[in-house]
Protein backbone atom coordinates (compact mmCIF):
# COMPACT_ATOMS: atom_id res chain seq x y z
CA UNK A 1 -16.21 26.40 4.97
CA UNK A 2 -15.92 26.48 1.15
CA UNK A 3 -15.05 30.41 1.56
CA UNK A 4 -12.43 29.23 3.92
CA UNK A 5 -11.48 26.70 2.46
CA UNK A 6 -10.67 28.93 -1.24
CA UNK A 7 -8.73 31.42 1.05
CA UNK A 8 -6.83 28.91 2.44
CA UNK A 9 -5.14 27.31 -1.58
CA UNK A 10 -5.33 30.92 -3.10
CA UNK A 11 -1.96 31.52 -1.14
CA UNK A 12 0.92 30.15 -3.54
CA UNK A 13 2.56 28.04 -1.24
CA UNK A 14 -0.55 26.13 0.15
CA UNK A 15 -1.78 25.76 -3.16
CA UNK A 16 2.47 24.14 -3.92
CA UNK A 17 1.24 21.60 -1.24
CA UNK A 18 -1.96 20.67 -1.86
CA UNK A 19 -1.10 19.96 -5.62
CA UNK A 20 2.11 17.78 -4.25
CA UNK A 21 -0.29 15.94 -2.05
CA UNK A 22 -2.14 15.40 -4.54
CA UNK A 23 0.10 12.42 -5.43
CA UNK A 24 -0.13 11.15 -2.60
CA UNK A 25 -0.01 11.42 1.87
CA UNK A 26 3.53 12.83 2.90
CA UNK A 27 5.07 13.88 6.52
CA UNK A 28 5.39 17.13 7.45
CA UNK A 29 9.40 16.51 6.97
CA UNK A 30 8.86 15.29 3.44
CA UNK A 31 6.92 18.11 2.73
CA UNK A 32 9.42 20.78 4.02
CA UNK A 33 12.30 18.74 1.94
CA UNK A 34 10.02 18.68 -1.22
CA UNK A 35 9.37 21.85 -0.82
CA UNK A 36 12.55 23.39 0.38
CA UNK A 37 11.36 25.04 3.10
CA UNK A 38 11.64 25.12 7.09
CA UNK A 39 9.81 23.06 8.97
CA UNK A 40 7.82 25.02 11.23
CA UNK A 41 6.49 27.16 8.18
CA UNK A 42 5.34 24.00 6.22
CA UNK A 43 3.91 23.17 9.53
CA UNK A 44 1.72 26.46 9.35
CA UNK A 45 0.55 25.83 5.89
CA UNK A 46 -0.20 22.62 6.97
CA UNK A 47 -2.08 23.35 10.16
CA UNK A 48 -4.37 26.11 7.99
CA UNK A 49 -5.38 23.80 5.68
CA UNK A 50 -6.16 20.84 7.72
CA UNK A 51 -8.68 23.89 9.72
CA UNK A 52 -9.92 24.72 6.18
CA UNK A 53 -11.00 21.10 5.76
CA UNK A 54 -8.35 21.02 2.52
CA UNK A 55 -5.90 18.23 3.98
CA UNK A 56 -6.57 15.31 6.34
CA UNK A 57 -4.14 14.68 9.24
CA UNK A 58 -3.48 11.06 10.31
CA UNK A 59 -1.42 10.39 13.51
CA UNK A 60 1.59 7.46 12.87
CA UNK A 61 3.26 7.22 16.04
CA UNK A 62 4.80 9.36 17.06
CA UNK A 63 4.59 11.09 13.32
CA UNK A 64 1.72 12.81 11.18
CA UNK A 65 0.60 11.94 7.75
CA UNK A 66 -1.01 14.54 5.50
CA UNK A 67 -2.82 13.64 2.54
CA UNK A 68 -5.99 15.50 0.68
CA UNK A 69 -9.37 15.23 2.57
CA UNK A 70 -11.82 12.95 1.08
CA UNK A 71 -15.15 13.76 2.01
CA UNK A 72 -16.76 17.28 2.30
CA UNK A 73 -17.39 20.63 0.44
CA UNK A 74 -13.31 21.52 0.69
CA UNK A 75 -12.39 18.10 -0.90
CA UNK A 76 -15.20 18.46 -3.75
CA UNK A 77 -13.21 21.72 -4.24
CA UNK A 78 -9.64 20.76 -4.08
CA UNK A 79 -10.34 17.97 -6.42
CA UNK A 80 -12.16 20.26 -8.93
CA UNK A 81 -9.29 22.61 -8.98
CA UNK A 82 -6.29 20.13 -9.58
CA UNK A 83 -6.93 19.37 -12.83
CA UNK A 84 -6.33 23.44 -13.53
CA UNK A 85 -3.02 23.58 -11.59
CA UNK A 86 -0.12 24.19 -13.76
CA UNK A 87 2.38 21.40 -12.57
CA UNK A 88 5.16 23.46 -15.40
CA UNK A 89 5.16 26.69 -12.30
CA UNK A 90 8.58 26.81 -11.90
CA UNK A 91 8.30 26.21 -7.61
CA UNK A 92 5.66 23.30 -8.49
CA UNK A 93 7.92 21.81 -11.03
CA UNK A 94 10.81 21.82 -8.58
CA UNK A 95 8.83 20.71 -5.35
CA UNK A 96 7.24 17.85 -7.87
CA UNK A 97 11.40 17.15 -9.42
CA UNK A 98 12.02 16.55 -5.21
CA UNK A 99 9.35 14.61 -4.73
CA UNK A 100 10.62 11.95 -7.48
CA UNK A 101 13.93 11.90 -5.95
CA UNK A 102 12.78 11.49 -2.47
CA UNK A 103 10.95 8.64 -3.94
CA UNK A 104 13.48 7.10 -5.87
CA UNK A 105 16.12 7.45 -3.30
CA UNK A 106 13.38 5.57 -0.94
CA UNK A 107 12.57 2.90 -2.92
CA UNK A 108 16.75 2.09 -3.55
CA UNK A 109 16.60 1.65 0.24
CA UNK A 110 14.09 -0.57 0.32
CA UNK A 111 15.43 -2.76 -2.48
CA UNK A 112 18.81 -2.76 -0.56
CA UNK A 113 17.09 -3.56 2.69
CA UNK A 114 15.06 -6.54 0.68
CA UNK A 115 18.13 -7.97 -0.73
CA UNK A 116 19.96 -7.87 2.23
CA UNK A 117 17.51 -9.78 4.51
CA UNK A 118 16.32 -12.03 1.79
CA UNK A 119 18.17 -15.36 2.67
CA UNK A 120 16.67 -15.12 6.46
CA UNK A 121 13.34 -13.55 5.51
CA UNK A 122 10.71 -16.32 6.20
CA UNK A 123 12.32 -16.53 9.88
CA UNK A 124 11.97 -13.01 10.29
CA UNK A 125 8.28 -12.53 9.25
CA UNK A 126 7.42 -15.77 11.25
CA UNK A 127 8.96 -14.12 14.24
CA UNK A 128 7.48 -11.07 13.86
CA UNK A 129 3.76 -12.05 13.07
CA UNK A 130 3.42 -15.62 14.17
CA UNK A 131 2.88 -16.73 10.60
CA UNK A 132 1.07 -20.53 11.64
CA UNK A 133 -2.04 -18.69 12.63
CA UNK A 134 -2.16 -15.99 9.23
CA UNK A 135 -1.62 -19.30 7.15
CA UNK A 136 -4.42 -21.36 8.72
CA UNK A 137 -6.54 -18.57 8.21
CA UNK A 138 -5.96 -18.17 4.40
CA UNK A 139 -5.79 -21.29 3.76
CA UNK A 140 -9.50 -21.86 5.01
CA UNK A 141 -10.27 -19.50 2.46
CA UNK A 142 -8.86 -20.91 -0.31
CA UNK A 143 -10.35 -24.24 0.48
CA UNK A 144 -13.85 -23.13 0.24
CA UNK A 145 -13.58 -21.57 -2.79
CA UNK A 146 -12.32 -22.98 -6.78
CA UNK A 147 -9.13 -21.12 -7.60
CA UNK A 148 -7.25 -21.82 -10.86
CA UNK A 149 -5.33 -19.04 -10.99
CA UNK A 150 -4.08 -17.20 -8.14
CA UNK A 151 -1.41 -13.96 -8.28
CA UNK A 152 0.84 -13.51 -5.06
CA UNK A 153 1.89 -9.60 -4.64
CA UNK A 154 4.95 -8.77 -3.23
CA UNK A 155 5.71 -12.41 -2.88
CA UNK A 156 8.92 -12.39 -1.52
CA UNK A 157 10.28 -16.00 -0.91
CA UNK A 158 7.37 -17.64 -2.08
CA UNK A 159 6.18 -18.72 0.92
CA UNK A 160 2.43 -17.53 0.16
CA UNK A 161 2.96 -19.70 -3.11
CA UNK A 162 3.48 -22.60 -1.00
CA UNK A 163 1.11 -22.29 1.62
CA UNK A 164 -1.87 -21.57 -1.36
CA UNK A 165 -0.13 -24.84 -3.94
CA UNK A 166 -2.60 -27.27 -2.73
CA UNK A 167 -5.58 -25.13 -3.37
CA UNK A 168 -4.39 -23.74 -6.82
CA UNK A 169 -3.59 -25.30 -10.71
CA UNK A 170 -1.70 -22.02 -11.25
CA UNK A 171 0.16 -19.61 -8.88
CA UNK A 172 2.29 -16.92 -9.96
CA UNK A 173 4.64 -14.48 -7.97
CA UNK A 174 5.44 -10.83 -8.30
CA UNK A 175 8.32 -8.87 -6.64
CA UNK A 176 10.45 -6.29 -7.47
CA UNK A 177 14.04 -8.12 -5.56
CA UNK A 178 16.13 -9.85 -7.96
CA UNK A 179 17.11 -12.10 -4.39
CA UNK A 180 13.98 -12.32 -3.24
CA UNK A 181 12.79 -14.13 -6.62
CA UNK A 182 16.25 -16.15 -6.93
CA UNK A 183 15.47 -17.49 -3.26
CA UNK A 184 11.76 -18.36 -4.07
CA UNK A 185 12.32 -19.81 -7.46
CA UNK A 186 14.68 -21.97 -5.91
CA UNK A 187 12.69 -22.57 -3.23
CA UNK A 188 9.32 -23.85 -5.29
CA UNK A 189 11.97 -26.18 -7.39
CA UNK A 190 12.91 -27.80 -4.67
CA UNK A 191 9.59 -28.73 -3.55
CA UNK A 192 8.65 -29.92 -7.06
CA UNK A 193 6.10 -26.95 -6.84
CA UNK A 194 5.96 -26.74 -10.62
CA UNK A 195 2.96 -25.21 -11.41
CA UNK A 196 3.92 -22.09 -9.69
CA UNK A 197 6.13 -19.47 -10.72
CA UNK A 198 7.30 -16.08 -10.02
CA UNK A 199 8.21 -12.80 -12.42
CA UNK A 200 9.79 -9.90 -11.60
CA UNK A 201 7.09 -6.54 -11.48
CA UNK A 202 5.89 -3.71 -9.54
CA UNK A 203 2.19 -4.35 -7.34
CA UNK A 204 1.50 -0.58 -8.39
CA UNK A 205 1.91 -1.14 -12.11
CA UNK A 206 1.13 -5.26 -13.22
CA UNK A 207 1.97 -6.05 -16.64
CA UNK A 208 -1.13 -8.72 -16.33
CA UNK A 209 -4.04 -8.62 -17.55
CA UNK A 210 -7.64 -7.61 -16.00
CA UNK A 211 -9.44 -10.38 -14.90
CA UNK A 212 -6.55 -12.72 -14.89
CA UNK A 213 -6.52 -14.21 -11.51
CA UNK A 214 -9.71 -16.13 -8.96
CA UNK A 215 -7.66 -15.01 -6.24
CA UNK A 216 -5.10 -12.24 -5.63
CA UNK A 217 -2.95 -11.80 -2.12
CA UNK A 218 -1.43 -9.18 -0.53
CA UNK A 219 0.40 -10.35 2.18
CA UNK A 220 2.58 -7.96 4.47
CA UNK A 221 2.92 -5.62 1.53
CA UNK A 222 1.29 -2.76 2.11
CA UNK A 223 2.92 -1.20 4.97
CA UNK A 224 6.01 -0.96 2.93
CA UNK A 225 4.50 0.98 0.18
CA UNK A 226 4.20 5.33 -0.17
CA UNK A 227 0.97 4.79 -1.81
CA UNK A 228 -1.23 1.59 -0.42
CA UNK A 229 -4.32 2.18 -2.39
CA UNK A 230 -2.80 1.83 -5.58
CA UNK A 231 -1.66 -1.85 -5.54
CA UNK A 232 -5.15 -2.53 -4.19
CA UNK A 233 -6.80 -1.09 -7.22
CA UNK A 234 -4.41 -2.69 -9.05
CA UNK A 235 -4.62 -6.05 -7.71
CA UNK A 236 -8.50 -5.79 -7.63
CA UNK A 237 -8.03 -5.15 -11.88
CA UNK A 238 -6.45 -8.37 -11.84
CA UNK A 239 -9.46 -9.99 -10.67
CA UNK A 240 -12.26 -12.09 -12.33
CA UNK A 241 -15.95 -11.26 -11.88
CA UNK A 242 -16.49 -13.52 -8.69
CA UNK A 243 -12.60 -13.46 -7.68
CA UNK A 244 -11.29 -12.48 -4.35
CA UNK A 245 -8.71 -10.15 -2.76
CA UNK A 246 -7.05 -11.51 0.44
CA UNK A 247 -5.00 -8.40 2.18
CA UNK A 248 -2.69 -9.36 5.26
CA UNK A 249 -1.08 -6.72 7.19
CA UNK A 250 -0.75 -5.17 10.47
CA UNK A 251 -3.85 -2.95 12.61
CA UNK A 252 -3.18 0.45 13.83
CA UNK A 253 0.40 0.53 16.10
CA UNK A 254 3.00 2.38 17.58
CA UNK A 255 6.11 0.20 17.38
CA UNK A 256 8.27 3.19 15.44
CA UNK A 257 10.96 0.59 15.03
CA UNK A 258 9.42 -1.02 12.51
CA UNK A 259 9.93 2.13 10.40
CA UNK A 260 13.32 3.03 11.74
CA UNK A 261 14.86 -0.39 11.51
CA UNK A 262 12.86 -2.64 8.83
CA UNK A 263 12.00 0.03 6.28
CA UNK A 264 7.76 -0.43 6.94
CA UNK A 265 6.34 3.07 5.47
CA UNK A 266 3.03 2.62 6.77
CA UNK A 267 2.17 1.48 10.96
CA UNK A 268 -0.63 -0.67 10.23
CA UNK A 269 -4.10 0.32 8.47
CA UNK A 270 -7.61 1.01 10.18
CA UNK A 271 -10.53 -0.97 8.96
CA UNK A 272 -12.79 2.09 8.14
CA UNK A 273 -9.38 3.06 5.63
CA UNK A 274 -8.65 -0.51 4.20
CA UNK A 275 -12.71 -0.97 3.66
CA UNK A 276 -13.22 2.59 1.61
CA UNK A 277 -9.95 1.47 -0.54
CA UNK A 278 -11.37 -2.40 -1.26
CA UNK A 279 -14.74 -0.81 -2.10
CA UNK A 280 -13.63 2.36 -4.21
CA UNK A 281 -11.57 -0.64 -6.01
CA UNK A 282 -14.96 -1.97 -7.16
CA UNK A 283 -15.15 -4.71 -4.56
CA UNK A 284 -17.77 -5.84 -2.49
CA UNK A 285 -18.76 -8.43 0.46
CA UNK A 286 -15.83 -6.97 2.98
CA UNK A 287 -14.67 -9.94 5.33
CA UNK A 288 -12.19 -8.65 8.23
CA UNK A 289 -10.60 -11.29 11.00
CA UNK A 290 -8.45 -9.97 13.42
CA UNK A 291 -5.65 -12.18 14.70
CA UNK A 292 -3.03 -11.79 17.51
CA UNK A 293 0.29 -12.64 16.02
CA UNK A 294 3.25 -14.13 18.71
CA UNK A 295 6.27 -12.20 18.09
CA UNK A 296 9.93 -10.74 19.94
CA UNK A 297 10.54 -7.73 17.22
CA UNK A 298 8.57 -5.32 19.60
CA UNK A 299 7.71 -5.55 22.83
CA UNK A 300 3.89 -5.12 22.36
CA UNK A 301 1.58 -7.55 21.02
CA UNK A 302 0.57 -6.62 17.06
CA UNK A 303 -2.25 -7.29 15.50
CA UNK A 304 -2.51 -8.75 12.49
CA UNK A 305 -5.87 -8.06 10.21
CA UNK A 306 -6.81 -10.41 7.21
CA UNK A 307 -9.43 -8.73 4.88
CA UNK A 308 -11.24 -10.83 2.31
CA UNK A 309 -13.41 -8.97 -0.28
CA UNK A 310 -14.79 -9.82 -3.59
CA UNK A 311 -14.99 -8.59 -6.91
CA UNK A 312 -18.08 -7.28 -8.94
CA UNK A 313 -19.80 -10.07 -10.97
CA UNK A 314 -19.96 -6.93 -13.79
CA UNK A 315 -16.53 -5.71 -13.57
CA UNK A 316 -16.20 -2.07 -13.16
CA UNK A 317 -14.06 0.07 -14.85
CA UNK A 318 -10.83 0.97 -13.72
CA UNK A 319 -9.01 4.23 -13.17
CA UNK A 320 -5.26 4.22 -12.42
CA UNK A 321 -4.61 6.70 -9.77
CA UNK A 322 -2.02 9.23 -10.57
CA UNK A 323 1.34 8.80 -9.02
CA UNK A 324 4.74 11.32 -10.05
């Protein structure tokens, strides 16, 4: 395999992908855009490497993510021989100039979706995901535990902010909408919800401290991000010795219009993937409840998953991963 597998990134092109992946998972469309080439001849690369154990393939739907393999003699390789590639090549440097754009154009059209639905988001998530049940169940974990401070990522309205009040002396919101944080501002006012407050910041990048926060939520975030395990890591640096991260978001599914009408990147999360990113975040004592939200967006039941896991008592150290 390891012979294989050094066949298979010596060829120029292969080795063009397997760096790009290397900031993160990508469809084979992406890939041909980044790379600007057809699609059926990324698709070859592709398939070769995913035989050479080099690239993982994970099935979305009707769509295919491909990311770098994480376990094996090919990934020891391909992660030894990253560091060496030369990201100034002039058909890496323009597959890696793409790759920012695709990014950036991406993230405008999620802002614009965000701001757009903002005024009638709380009705939408409710009838989505059923939000009663998701609430009872966090809210049973904040009541057994102390929580002074408590960070809400990707906080949207706020609504997290009031559901965890009771249970908190200090909540704080972070979202990247300028609506979103007008509507939930307004929103805790009104309640006279004074000792919470929301900022505007990115969940991959937190201008906060480490070790800031008892309690850290991500709720219905991830599936609308390119690169999940980052604002895990990131919210698990946020965390004190003892604190814990509470992660809402959907189980494996096929409803594509969820990513073709309400801008979701991701269709849901597996346990075995959500578990190896809490725990190579330094977190331990993995909790997962599966709950079966009510909702007329698809026409299939979805299934929401609540994971609960807590940080270190000796906090590890932490290693941004690398993101163009």
């Amino acid at each position: 395999m390891l012979l294989t597998a050094l066949k298979a990134v010596a060829e120029s092109t292969r080795l063009t992908i397997v760096a790009v992946l290397g900031k993160g998972e990508l469809s084979v469309n992406d890939l041909a855009h980044v790379l600007g080439q057809s699609q059926p001849r990324v698709s070859r690369h592709l398939r070769l490497l995913v035989e050479a154990g080099v690239l993982e393939r994970h099935q979305e739907g009707a769509h295919a993510l491909y990311g770098l393999a994480r376990a094996g003699t090919s990934a020891t390789l391909v992660h030894q021989i990253l560091p060496l590639v030369d990201e100034t090549e002039a058909d890496l440097a323009n597959a890696l100039v793409r790759l920012v754009r695709l990014r950036a154009q991406r993230d405008r059209e999620a802002a614009a979706y965000f701001e757009r639905v903002a005024t009638d988001w709380d009705e939408f998530r409710d009838r989505m995901v059923g939000e009663s049940v998701v609430e009872a169940s966090i809210i049973e974990r904040l009541n057994a535990r102390t929580t002074h401070d408590l960070l809400d990522l990707g906080t949207g309205t706020g609504r997290m902010l009031e559901v965890a009040a009771p249970y908190t002396q200090h909540g704080l919101g972070v979202d990247l909408s300028t609506e979103m944080l007008r509507i939930a501002r307004a929103k805790l006012q009104s309640v006279g919800l004074n000792h919470c407050h929301v900022r505007k910041g990115d969940v991959n990048a937190l201008n906060l401290p480490a070790g800031s926060a008892d309690v850290a939520i991500l709720h219905h975030v991830l599936h609308y991000l390119d690169h999940p395990a980052i604002a895990v890591a990131e919210a698990a640096r946020t965390l004190r010795p003892g604190g814990q991260l509470i992660v809402v978001d959907f189980a494996p599914h096929n409803a594509a219009v969820l990513c073709t009408q309400y801008a979701h990147r991701r269709m849901g999360f597996s346990q075995q993937e959500m578990c190896e990113w809490l725990e190579a975040a330094g977190l331990e004592d993995v909790q997962i409840e599966n709950l079966q939200g009510t909702n007329d967006v698809v026409d299939d039941g979805l299934t929401i998953s609540v994971w609960c896991a807590t940080q270190q008592q000796s906090t590890p150290s932490y290693h941004r991963l690398g993101v163009a």
